[in-house]
Structure formats: C-alpha cells, structure tokens
PDB file of N, CA and C in Angstrom:
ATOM      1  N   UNK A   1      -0.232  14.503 -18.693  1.00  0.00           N
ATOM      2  CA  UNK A   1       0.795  13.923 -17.855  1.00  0.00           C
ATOM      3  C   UNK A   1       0.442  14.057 -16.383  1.00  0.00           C
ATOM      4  N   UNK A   2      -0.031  15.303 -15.805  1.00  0.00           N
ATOM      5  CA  UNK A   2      -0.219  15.495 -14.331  1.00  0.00           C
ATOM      6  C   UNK A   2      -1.363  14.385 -14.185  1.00  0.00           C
ATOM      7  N   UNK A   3      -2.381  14.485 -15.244  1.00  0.00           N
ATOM      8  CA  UNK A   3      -3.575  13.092 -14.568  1.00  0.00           C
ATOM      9  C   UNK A   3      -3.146  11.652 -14.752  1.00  0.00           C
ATOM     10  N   UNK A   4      -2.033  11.386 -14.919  1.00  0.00           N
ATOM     11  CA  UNK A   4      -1.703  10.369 -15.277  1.00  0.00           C
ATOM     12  C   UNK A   4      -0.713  10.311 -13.546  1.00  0.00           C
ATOM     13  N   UNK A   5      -0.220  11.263 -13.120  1.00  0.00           N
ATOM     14  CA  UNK A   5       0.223  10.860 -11.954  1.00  0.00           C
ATOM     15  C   UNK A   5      -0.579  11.003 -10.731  1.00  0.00           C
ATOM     16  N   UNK A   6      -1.846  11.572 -10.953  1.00  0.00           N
ATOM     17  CA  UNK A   6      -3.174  11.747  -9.633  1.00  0.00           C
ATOM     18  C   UNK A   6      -3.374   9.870  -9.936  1.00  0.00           C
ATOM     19  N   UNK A   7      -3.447   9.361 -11.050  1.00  0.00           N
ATOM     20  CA  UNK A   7      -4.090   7.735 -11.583  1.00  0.00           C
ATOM     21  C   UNK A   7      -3.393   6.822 -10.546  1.00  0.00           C
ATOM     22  N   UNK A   8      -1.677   7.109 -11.436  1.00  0.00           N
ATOM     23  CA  UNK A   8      -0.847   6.534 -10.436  1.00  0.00           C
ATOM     24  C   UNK A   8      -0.767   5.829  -8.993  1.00  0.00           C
ATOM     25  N   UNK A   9      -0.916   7.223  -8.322  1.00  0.00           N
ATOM     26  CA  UNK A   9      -0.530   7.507  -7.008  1.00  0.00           C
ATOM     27  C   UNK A   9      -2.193   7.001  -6.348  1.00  0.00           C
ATOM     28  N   UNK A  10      -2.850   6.925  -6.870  1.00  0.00           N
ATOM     29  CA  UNK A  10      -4.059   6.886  -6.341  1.00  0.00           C
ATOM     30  C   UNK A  10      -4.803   5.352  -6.222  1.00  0.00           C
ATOM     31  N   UNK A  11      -3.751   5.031  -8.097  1.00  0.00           N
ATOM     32  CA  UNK A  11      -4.562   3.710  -7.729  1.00  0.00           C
ATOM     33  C   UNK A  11      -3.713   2.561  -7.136  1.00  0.00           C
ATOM     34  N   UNK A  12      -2.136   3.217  -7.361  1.00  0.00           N
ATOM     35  CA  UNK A  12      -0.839   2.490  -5.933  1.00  0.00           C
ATOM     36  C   UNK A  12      -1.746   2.527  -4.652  1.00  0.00           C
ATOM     37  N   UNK A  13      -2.196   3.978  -4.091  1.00  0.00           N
ATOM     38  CA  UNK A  13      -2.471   3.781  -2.452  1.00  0.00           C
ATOM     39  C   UNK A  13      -3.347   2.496  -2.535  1.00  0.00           C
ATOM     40  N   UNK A  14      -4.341   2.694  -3.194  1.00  0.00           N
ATOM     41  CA  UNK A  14      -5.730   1.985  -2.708  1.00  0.00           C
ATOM     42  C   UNK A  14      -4.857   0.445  -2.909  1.00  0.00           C
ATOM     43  N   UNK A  15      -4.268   0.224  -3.904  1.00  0.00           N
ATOM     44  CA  UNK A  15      -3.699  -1.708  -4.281  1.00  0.00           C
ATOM     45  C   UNK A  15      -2.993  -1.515  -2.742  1.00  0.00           C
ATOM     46  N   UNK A  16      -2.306  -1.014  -2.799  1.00  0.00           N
ATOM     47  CA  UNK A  16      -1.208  -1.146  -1.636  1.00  0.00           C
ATOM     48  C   UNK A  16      -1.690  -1.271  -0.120  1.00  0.00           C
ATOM     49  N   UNK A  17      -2.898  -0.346  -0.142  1.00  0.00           N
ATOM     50  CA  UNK A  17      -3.399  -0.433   1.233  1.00  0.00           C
ATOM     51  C   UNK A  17      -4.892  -1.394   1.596  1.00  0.00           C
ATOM     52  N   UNK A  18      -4.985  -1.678   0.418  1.00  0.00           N
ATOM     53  CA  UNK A  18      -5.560  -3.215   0.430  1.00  0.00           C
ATOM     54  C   UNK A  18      -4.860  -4.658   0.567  1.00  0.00           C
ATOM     55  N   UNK A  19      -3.769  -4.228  -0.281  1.00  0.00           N
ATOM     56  CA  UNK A  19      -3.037  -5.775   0.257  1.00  0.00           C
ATOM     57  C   UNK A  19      -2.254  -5.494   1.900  1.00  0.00           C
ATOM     58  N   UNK A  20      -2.219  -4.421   2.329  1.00  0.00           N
ATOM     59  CA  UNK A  20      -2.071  -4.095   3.905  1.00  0.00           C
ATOM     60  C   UNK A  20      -3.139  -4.579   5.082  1.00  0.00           C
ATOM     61  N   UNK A  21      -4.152  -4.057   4.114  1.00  0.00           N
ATOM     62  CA  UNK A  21      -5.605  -5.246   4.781  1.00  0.00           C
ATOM     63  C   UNK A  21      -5.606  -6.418   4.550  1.00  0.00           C
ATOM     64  N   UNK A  22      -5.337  -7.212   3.729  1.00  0.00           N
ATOM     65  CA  UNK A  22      -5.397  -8.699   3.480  1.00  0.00           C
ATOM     66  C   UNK A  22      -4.675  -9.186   4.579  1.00  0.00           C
ATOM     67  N   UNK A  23      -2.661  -8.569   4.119  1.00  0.00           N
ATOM     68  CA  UNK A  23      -1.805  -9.155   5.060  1.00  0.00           C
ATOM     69  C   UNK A  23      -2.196  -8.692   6.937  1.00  0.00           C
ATOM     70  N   UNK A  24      -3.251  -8.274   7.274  1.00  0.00           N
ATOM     71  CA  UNK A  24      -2.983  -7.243   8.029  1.00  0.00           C
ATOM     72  C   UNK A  24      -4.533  -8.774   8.949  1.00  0.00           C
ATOM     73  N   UNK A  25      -5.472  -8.763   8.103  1.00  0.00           N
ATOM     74  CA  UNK A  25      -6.534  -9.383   8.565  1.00  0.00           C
ATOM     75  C   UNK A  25      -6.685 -11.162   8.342  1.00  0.00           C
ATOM     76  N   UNK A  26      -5.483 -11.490   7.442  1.00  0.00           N
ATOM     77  CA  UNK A  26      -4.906 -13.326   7.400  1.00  0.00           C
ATOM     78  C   UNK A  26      -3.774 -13.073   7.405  1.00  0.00           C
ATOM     79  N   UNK A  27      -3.018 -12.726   8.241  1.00  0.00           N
ATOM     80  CA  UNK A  27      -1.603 -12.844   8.440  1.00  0.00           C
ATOM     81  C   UNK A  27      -1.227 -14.251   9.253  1.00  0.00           C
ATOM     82  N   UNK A  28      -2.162 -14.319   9.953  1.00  0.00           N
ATOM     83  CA  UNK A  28      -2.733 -15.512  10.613  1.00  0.00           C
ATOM     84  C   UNK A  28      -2.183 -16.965  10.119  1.00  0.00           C
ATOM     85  N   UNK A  29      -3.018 -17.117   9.049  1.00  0.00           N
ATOM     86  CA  UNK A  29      -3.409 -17.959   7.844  1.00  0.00           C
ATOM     87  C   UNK A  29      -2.030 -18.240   6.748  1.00  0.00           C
ATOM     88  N   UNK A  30      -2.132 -16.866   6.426  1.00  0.00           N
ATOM     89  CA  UNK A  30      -0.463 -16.490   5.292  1.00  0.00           C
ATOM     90  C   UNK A  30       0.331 -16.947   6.130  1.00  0.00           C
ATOM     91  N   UNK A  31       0.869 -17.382   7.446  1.00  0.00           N
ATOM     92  CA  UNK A  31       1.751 -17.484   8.498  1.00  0.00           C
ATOM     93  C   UNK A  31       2.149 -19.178   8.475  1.00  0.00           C
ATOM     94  N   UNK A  32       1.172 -19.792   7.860  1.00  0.00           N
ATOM     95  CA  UNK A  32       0.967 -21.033   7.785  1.00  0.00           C
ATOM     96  C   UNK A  32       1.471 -21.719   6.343  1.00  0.00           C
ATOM     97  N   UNK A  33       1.440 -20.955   5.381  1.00  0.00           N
ATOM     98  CA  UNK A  33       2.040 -20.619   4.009  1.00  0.00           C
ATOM     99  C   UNK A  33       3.010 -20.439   3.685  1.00  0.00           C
ATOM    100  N   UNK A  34       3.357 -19.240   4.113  1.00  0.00           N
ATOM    101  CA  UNK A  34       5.311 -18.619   4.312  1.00  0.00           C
ATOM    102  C   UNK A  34       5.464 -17.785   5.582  1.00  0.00           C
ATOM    103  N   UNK A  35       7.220 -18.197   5.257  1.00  0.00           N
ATOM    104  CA  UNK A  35       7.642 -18.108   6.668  1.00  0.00           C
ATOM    105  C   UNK A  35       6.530 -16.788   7.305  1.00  0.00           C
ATOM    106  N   UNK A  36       6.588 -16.381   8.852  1.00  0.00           N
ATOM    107  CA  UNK A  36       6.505 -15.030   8.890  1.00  0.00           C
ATOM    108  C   UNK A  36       7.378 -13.643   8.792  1.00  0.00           C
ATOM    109  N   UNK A  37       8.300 -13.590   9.086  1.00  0.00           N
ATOM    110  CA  UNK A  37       8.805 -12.668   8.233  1.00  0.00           C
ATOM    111  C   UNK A  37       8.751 -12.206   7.082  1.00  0.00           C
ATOM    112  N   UNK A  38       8.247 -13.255   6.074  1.00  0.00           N
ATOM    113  CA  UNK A  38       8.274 -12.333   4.909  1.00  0.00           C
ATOM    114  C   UNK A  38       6.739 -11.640   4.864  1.00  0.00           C
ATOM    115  N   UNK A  39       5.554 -12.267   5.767  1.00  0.00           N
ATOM    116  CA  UNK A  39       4.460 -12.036   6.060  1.00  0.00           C
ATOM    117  C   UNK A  39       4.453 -10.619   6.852  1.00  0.00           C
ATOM    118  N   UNK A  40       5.542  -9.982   7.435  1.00  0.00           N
ATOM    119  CA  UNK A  40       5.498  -8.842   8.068  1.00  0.00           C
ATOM    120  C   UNK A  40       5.850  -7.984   7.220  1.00  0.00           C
ATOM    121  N   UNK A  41       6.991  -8.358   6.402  1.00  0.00           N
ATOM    122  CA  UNK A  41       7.611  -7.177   5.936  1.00  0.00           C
ATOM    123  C   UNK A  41       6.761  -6.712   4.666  1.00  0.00           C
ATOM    124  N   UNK A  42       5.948  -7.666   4.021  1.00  0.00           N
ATOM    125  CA  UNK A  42       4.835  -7.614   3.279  1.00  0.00           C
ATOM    126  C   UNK A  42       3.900  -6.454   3.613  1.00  0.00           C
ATOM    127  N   UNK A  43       3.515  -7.320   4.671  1.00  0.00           N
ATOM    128  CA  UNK A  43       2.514  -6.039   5.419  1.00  0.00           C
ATOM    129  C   UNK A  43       3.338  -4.556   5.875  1.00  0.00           C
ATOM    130  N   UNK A  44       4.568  -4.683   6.357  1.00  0.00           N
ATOM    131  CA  UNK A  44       5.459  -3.256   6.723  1.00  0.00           C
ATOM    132  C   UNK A  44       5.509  -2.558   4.982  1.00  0.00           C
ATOM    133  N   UNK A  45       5.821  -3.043   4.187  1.00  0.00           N
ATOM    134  CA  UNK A  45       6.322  -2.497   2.601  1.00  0.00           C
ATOM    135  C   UNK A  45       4.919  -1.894   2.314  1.00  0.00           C
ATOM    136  N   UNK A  46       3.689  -2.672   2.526  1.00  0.00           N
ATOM    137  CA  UNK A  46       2.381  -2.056   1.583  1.00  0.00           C
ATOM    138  C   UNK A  46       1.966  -0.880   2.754  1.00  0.00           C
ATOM    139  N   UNK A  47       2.178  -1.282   3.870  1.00  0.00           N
ATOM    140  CA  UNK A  47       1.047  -0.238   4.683  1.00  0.00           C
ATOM    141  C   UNK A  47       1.912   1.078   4.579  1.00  0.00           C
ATOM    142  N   UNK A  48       3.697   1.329   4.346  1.00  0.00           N
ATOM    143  CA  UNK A  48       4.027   2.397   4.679  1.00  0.00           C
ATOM    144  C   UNK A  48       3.995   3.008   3.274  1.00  0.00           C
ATOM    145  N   UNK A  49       4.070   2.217   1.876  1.00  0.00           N
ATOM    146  CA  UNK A  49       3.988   2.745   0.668  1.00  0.00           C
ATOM    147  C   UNK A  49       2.929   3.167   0.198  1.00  0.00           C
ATOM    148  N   UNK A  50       1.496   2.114   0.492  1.00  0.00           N
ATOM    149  CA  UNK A  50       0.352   2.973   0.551  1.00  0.00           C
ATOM    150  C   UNK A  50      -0.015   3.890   0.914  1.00  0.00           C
ATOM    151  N   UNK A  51       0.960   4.217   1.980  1.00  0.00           N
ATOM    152  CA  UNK A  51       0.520   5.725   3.154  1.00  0.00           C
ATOM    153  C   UNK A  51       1.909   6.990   2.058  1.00  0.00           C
ATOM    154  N   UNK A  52       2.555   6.541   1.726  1.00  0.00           N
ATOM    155  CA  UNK A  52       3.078   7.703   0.655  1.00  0.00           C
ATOM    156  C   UNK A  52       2.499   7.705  -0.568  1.00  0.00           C
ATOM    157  N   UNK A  53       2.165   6.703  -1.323  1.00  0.00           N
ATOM    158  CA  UNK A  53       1.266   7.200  -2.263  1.00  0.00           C
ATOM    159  C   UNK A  53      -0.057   8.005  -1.982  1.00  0.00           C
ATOM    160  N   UNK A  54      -0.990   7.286  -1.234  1.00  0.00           N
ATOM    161  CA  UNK A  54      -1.683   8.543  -0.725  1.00  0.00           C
ATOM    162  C   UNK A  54      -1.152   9.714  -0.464  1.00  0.00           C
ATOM    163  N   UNK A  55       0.044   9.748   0.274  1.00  0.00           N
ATOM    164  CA  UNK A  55       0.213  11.586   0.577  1.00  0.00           C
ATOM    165  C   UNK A  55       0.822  12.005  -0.579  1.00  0.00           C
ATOM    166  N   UNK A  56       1.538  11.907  -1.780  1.00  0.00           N
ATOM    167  CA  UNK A  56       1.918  12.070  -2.802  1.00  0.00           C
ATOM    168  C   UNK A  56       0.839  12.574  -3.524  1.00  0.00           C
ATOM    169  N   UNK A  57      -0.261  11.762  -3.808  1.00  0.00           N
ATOM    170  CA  UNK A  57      -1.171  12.200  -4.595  1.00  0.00           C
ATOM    171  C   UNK A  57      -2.305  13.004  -3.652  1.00  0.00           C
ATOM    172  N   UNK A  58      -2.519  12.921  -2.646  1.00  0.00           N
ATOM    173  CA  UNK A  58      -3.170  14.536  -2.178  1.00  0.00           C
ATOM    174  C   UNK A  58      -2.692  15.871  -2.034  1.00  0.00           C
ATOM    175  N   UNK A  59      -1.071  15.546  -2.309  1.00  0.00           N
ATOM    176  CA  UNK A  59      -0.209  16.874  -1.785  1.00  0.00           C
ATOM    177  C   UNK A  59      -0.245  16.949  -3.757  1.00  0.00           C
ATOM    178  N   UNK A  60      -0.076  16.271  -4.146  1.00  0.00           N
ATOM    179  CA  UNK A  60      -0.217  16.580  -5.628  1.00  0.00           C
ATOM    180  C   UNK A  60      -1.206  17.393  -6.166  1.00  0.00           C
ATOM    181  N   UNK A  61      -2.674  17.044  -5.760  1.00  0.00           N
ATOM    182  CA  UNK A  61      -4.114  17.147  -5.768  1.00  0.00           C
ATOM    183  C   UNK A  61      -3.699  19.239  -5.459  1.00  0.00           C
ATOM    184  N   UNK A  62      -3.545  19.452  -4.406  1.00  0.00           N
ATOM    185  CA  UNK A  62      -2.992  20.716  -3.859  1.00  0.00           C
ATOM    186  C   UNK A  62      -2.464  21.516  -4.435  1.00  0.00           C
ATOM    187  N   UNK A  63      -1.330  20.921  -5.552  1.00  0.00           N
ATOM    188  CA  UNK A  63      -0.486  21.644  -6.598  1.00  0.00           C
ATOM    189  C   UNK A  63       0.600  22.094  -5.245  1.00  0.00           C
ATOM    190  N   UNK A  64       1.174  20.930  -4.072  1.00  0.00           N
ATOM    191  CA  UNK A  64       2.451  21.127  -3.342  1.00  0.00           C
ATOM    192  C   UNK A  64       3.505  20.814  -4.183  1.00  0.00           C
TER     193      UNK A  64
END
C-alpha cells in the first residue's frame, strides 16, 4: 500500500507538471483554441497540484 502511494504522488507530480509546461510554453497557441481563462486556470490547477504532489510524495519518501 505505502508503494502504491510513492507511484501515485509521483507519477501525479510529473503528469501534472508537465501539462504546466505545455500550458505554460503554448498558452500562446491554446489561447487561440479556448477562451483564456480557462487556459490560465489550467495552467494555475496543474502547476500548484503538481507542486503538492511532489511535496506529498517526498515528505512521504521521509516517513513525515
């Protein structure tokens, strides 16, 4: 069960803070697609959830 939540949390950050890079490096482009707002909050939802899954699963890693 515990390696199943290091998997989790680990392989959330990396999806999450990749689609933070996508929206982050064609937001541009995506802007032209849909509205922008939903193009921000996209990018606001992955970059701050990626950044808690990462700390979740290193403070996990720790046994915090």
């Amino acid at each position: 069960m515990l390696g199943q939540y290091y998997m989790i949390t680990g392989i959330g950050a990396f999806a999450l803070m990749l689609l933070a890079l996508i929206t982050g490096l064609f937001g541009r482009n995506l802007r032209k697609l849909l509205p922008g707002p939903v193009v921000l909050k996209v990018h606001k939802f992955s970059a701050l959830g990626g950044a808690l899954c990462a700390l979740l699963h290193v403070l996990g890693v720790h046994g915090y």
